[in-house]
Protein backbone atom coordinates (compact mmCIF):
# COMPACT_ATOMS: atom_id res chain seq x y z
CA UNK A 1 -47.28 -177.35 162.97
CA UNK A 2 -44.93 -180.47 163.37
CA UNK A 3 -42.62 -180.54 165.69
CA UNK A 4 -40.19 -180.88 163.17
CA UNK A 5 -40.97 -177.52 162.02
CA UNK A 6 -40.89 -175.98 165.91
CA UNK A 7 -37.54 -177.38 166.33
CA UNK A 8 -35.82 -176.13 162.87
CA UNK A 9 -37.51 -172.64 163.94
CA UNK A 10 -35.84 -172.37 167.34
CA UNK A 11 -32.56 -173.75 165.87
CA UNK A 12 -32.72 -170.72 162.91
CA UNK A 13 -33.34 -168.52 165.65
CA UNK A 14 -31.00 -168.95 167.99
CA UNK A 15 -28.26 -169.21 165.57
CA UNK A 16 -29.57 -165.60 164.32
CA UNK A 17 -28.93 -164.36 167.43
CA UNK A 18 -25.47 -165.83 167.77
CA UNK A 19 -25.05 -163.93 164.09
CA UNK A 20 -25.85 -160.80 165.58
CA UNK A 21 -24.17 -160.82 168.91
CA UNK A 22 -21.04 -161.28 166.77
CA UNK A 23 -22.10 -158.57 164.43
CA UNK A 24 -22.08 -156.32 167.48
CA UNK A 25 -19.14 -157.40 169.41
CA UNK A 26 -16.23 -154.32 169.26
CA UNK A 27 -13.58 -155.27 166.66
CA UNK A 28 -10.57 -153.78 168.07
CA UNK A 29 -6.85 -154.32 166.02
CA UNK A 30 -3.55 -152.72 167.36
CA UNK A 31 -0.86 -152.33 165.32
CA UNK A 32 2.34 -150.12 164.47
CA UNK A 33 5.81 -150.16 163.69
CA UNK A 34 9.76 -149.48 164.62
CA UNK A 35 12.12 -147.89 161.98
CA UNK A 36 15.59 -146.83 162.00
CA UNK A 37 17.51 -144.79 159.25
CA UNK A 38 21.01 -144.42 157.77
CA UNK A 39 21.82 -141.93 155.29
CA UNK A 40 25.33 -140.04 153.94
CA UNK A 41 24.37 -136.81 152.22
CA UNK A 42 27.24 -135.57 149.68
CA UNK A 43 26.38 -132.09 151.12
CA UNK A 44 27.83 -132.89 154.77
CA UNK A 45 31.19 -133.24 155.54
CA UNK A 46 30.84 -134.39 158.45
CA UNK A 47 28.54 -137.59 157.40
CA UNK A 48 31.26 -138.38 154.74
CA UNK A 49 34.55 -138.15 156.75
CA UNK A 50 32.71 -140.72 159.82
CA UNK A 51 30.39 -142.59 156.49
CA UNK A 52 27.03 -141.52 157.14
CA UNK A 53 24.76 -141.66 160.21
CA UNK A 54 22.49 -144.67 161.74
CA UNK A 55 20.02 -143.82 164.33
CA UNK A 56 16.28 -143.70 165.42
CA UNK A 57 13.63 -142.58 162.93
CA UNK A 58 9.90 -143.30 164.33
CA UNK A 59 7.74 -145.34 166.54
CA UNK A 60 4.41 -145.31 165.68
CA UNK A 61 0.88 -146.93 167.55
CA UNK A 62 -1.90 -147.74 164.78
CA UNK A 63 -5.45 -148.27 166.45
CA UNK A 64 -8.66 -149.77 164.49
CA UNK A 65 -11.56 -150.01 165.73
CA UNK A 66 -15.35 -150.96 164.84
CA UNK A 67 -18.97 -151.13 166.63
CA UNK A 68 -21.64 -151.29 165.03
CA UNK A 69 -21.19 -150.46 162.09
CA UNK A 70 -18.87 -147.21 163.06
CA UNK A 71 -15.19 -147.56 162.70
CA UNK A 72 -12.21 -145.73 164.21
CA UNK A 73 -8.78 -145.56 162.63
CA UNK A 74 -6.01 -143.33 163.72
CA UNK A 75 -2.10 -143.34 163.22
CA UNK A 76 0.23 -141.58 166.57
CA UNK A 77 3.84 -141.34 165.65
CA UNK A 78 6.86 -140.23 167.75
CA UNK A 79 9.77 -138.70 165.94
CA UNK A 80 13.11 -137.20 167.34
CA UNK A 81 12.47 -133.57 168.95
CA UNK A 82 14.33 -132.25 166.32
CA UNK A 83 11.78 -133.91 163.50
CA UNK A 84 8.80 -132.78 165.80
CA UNK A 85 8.57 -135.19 167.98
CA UNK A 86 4.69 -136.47 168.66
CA UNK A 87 2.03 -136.14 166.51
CA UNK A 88 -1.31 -137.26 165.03
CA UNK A 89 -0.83 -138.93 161.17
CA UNK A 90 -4.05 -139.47 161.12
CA UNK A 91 -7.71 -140.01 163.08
CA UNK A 92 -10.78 -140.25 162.10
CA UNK A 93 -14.38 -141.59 163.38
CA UNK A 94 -15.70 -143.51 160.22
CA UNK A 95 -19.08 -144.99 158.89
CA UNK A 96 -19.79 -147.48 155.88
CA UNK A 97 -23.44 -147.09 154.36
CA UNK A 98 -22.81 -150.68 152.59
CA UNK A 99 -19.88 -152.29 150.54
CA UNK A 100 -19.01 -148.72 148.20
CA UNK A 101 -20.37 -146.07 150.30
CA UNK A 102 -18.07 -144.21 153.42
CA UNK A 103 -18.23 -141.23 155.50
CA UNK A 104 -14.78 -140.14 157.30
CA UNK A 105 -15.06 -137.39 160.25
CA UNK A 106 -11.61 -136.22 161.71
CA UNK A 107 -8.00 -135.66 161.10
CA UNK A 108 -8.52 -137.54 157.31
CA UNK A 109 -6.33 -137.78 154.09
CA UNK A 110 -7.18 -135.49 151.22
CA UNK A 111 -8.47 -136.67 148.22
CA UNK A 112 -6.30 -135.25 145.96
CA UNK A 113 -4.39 -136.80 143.07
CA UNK A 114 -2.82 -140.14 143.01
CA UNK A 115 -3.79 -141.72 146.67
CA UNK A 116 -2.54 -143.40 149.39
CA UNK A 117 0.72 -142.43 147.61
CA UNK A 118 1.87 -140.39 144.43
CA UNK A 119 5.25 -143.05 145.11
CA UNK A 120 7.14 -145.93 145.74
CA UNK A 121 10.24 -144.70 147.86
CA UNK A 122 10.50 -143.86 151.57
CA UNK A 123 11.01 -139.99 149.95
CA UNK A 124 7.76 -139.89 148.52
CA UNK A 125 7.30 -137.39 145.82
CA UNK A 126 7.79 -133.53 144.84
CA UNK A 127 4.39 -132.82 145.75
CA UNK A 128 4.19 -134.37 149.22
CA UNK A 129 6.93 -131.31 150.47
CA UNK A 130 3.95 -128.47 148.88
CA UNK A 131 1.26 -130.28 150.73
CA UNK A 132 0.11 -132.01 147.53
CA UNK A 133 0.98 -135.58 148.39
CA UNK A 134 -0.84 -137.55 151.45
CA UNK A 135 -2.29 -134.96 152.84
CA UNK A 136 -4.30 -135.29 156.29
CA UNK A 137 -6.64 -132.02 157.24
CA UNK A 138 -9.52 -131.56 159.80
CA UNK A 139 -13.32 -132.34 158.19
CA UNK A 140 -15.13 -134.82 156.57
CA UNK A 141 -14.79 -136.70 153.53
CA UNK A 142 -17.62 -139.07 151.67
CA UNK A 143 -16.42 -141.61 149.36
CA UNK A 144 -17.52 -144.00 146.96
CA UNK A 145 -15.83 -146.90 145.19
CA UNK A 146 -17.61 -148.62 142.30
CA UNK A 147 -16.96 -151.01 139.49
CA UNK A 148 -15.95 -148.76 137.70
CA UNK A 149 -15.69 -144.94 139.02
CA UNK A 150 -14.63 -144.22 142.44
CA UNK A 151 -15.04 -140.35 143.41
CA UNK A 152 -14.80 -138.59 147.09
CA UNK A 153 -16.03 -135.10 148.13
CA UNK A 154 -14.71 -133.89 151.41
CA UNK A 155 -14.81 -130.20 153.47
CA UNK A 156 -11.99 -129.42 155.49
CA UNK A 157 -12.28 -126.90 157.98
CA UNK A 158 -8.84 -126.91 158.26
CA UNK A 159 -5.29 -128.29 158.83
CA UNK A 160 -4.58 -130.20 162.11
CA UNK A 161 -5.16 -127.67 164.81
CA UNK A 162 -3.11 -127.72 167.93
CA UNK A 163 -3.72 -124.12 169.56
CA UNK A 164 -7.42 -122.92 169.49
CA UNK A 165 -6.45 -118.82 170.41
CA UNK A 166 -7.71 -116.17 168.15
CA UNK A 167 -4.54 -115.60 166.19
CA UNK A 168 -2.19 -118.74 166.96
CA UNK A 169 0.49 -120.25 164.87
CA UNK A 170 0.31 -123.61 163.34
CA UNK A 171 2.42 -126.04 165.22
CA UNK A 172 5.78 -127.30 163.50
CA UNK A 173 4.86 -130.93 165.01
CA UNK A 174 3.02 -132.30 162.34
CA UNK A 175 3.18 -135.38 159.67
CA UNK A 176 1.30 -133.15 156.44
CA UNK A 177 2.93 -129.88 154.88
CA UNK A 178 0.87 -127.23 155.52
CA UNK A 179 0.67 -123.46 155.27
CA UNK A 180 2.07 -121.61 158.40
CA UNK A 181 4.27 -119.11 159.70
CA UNK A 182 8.00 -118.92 159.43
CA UNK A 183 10.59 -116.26 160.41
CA UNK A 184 11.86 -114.21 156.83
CA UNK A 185 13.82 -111.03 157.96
CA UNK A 186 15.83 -112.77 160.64
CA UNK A 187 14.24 -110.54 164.05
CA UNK A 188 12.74 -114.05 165.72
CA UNK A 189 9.41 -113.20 165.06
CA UNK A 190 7.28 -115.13 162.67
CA UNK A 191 6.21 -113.85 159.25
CA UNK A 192 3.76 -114.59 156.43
CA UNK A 193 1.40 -115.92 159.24
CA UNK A 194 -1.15 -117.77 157.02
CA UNK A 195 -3.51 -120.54 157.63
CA UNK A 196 -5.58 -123.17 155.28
CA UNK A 197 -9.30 -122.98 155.89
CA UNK A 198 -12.66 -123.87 154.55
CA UNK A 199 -11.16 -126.25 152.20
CA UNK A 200 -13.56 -127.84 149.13
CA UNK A 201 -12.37 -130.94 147.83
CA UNK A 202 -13.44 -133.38 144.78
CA UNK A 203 -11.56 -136.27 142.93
CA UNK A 204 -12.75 -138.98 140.95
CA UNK A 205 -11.51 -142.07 139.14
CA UNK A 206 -12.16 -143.75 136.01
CA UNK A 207 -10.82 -147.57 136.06
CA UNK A 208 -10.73 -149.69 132.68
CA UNK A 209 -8.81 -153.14 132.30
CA UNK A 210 -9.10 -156.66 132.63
CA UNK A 211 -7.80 -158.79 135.87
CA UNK A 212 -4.15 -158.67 134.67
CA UNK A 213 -4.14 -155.04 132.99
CA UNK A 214 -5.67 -152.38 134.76
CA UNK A 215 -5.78 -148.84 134.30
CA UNK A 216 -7.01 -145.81 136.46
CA UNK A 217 -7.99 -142.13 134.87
CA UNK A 218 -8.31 -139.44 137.28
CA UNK A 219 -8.86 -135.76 137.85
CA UNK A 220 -8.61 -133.75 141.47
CA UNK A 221 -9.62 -130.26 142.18
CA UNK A 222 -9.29 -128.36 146.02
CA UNK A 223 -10.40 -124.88 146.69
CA UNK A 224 -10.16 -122.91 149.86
CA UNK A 225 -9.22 -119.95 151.89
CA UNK A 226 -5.95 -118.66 153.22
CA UNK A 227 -6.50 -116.38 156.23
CA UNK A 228 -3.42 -113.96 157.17
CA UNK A 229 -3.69 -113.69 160.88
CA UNK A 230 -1.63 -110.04 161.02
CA UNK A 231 -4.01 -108.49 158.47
CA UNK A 232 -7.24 -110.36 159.25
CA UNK A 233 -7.99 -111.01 155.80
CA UNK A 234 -8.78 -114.07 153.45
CA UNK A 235 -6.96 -114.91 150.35
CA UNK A 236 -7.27 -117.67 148.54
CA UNK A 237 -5.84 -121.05 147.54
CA UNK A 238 -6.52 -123.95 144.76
CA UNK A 239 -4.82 -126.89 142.96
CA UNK A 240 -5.70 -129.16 140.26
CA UNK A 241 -4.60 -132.02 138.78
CA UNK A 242 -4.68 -135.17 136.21
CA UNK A 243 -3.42 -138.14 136.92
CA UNK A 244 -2.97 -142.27 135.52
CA UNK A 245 -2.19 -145.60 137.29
CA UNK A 246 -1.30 -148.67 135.59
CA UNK A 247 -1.23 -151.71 136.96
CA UNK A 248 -0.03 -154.74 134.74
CA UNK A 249 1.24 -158.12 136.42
CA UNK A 250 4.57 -157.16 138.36
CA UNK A 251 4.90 -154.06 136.92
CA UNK A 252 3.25 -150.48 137.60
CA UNK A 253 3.26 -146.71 136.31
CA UNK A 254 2.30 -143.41 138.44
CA UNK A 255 2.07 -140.24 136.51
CA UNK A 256 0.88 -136.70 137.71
CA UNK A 257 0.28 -133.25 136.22
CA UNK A 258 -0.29 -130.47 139.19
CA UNK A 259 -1.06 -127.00 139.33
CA UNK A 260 -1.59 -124.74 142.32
CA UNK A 261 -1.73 -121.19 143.68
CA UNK A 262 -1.84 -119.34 147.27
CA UNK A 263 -2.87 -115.96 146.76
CA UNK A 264 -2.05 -114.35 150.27
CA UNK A 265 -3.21 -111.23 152.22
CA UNK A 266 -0.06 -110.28 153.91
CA UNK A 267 0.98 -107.14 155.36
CA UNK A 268 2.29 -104.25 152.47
CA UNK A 269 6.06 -104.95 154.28
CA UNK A 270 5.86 -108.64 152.89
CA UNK A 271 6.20 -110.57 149.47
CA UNK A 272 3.00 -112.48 148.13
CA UNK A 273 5.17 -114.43 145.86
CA UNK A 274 6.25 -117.22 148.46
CA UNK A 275 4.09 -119.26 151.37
CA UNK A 276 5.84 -120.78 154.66
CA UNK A 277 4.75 -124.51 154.54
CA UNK A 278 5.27 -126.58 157.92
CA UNK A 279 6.00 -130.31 159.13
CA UNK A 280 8.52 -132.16 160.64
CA UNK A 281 9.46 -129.87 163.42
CA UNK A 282 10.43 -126.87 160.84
CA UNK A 283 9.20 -124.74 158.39
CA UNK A 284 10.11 -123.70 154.87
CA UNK A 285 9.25 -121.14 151.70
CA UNK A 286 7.55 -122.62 148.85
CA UNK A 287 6.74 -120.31 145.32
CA UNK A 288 2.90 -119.50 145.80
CA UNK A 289 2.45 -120.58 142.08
CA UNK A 290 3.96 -123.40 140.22
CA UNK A 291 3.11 -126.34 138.11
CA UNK A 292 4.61 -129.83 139.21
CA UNK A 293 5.04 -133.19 137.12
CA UNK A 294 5.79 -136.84 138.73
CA UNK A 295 6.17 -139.96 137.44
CA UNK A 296 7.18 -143.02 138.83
CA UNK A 297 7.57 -146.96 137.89
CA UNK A 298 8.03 -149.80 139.63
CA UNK A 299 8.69 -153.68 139.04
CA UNK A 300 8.47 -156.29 142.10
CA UNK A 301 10.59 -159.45 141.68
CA UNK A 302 9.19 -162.74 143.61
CA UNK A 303 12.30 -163.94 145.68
CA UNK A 304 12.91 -167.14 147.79
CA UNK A 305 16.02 -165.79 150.26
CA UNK A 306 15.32 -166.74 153.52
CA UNK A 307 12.95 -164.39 154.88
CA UNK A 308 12.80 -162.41 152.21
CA UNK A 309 9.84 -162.39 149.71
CA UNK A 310 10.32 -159.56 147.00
CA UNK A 311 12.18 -156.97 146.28
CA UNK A 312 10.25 -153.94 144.24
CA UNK A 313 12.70 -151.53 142.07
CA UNK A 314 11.69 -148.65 141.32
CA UNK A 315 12.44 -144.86 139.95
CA UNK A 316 10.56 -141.92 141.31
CA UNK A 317 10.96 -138.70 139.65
CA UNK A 318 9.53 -135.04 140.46
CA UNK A 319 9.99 -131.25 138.16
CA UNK A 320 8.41 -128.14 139.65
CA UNK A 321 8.05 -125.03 137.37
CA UNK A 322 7.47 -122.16 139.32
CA UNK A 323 5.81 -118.83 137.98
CA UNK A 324 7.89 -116.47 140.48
CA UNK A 325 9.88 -114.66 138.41
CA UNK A 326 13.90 -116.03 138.61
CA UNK A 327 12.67 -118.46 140.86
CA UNK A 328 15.02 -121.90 139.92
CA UNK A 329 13.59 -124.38 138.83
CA UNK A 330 13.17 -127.83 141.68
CA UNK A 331 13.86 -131.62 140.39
CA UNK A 332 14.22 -134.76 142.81
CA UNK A 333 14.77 -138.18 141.60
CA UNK A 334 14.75 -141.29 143.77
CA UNK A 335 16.04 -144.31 142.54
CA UNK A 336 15.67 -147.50 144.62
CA UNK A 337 14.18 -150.75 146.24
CA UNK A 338 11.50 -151.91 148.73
CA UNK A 339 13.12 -155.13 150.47
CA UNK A 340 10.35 -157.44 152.02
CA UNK A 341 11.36 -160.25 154.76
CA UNK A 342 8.63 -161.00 156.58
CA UNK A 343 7.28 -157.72 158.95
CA UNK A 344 10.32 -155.77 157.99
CA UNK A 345 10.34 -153.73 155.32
CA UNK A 346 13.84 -152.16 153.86
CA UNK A 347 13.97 -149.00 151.27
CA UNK A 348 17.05 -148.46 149.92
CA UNK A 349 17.33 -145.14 148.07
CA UNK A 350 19.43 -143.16 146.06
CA UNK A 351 17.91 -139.68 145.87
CA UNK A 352 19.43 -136.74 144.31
CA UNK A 353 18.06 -132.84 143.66
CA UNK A 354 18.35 -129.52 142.78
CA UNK A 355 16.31 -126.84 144.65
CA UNK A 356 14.66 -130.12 147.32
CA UNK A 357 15.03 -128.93 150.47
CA UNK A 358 15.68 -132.35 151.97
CA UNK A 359 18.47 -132.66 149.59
CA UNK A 360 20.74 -130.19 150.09
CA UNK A 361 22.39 -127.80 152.36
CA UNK A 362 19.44 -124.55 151.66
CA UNK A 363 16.74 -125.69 153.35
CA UNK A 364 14.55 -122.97 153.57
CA UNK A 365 14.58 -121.40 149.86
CA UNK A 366 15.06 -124.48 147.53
CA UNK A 367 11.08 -124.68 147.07
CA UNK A 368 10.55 -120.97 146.40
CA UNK A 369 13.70 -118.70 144.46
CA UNK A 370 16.14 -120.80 145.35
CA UNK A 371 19.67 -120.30 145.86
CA UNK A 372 23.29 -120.79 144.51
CA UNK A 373 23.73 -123.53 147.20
CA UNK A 374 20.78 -125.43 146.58
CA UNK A 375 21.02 -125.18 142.45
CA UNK A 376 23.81 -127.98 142.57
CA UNK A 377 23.13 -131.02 142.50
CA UNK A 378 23.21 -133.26 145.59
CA UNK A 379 22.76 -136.85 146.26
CA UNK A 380 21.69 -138.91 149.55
CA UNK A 381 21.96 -142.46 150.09
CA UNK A 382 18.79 -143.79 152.17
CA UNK A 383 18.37 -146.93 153.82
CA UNK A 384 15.07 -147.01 156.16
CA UNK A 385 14.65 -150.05 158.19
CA UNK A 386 11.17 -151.13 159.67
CA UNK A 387 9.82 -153.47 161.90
CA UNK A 388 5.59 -153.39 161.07
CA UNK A 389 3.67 -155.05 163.69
């Protein structure tokens, strides 16, 4: 052997090393972001006589991670005490088999219809407020993306669990609507004490189109249990849905078709026709069957004004049909604009609603029978403001 040969040999070597001493060095990315919010709600007198309010909305830490091969990600935000204050988005412990393949275990999102978002505004859509929309639950999820099909299976023990007793409450304090417990005759103790669990998810995705033109065919199912922790028993809960993404030069189209039901095993003294759902520091009814329907465009426009870059229109809107009998019907409908300048990003939105709770002045019955309060119409003028880092 020359010693040509010896030397290119040692050379290959040693730079393989190098490769995989880098390969195994800890990736580690921080990240996060500031917002504030303004908004005037037609519904508050107050907010209209002093023209709206301007304050803190959330500070939130985003950690990455990755060692061989094994990847963390999680998301901690810090709201107002009055919108929860701290809580987990998101955190999971993560593994990629190769380029398409991915195992998630931990606090992960749902697969469930249109994902990361069923939206463009800072609102999102009808379905996120019945736990239908960027979801995040306890378990594991596997995932594949191909050429073209993508599909994920997941099992979800069940929500984000804060107290580990026998019989405990969900906590208010969290980022995903999910079923809990929730005062109904007015005595201060909680009622329709439900909880998610053992939770069977599948979705999958059919994508056609060229470069310029794409298009993306899906269908989502969930199945699971609903224990009542007064009666000890399991009911039972599903959803299912279609949905279609388009996705053609500066222009794109969400559209989603949603069914679910929560049948409940609560005590004789209490209705089986409404859940409590939780998040945000409070908890509200929702009808226990309904169909809902989304659809939302948007159109980004290349800018050169200073800082900033683009400005994305869009129009968001969101019908629930509910199968409780006189319960009203819900409708939200967010018109608006994502503002980009750099690391801020600005949404300016005009939403209004019948029947939304975060729209006007009947917060807890506008998802389930309704009310004559929350059957007007209402409008709120959003502007969120956020520095991403």
């Amino acid at each position: 052997m020359s010693f040509k040969s010896i030397f290119i040999g040692c050379i290959s070597y040693l730079l393989l090393i190098q490769y995989s001493s880098a390969q195994d060095k800890p990736e580690i990315d921080i990240g996060g972001a500031l917002r504030f919010n303004y908004n005037l709600s037609t519904w508050k007198d107050g907010q209209k006589s002093r023209g709206g309010d301007f304050g803190y909305d959330v500070f939130r830490i985003n950690a990455k991670a990755k060692y061989k091969g094994v990847k963390l990600n999680a998301e901690y935000r810090l709201y107002a005490a009055d919108f929860g204050g701290g809580m987990l988005k998101q955190g999971w412990i993560g593994y990629d088999f190769n380029d398409t393949d991915n195992l998630q275990i931990g606090l992960t999102q749902v697969p469930f219809g249109i994902t990361q978002y069923n939206s463009h505004n800072w609102f999102f859509s009808i379905n996120y407020y019945a736990g239908l929309e960027d979801d995040h639950d306890m378990g594991m999820k596997y995932s594949h993306k191909g050429e073209k099909v993508d599909y994920a299976i997941a099992f979800f023990k069940n929500a984000e669990e804060m107290s580990f007793g026998s019989y405990s409450d969900h906590s208010d304090s969290r980022y995903s609507y999910d079923i809990a417990s929730k005062d109904l005759d007015g005595d201060g103790a909680p009622d329709l004490r439900n909880k998610e669990v053992n939770q069977l998810n599948g979705k999958i995705n059919y994508k056609l189109g060229q470069e310029k033109t794409k298009h993306k065919l899906g269908a989502s199912a969930q199945y699971g249990g609903v224990e009542n922790l007064d009666t000890r028993k399991m009911g039972k809960h599903y959803a299912l849905a279609m949905h279609y993404e388009l996705s053609a030069g500066k222009f794109d189209l969400k559209a989603q078709i949603s069914k679910y039901k929560i049948n409940t095993k609560n005590p004789s003294d209490e209705p089986d026709n409404i859940v409590a759902m939780t998040a945000y520091g409070y908890p509200y009814f929702i009808a226990a069957e309904a169909n809902t329907y989304t659809l939302g465009v948007g159109y980004n426009i290349p800018v050169e004004w200073g800082p900033v870059s683009n400005i994305q229109i869009y129009n968001d809107f969101g019908y629930v049909d509910k199968a409780g009998e006189n319960f009203a019907e819900t409708i939200m409908n967010v018109t608006g604009a994502l503002i980009t300048a750099g690391n801020v990003y600005t949404y300016v939105d005009f939403a209004s609603g019948k029947n939304m709770p975060w729209l006007n002045p009947d917060f807890n019955n506008s998802l389930a029978q309704g009310s004559a309060t929350s059957d007007d119409w209402h409008l709120r003028f959003n502007v969120n403001i956020g520095y991403y880092f």
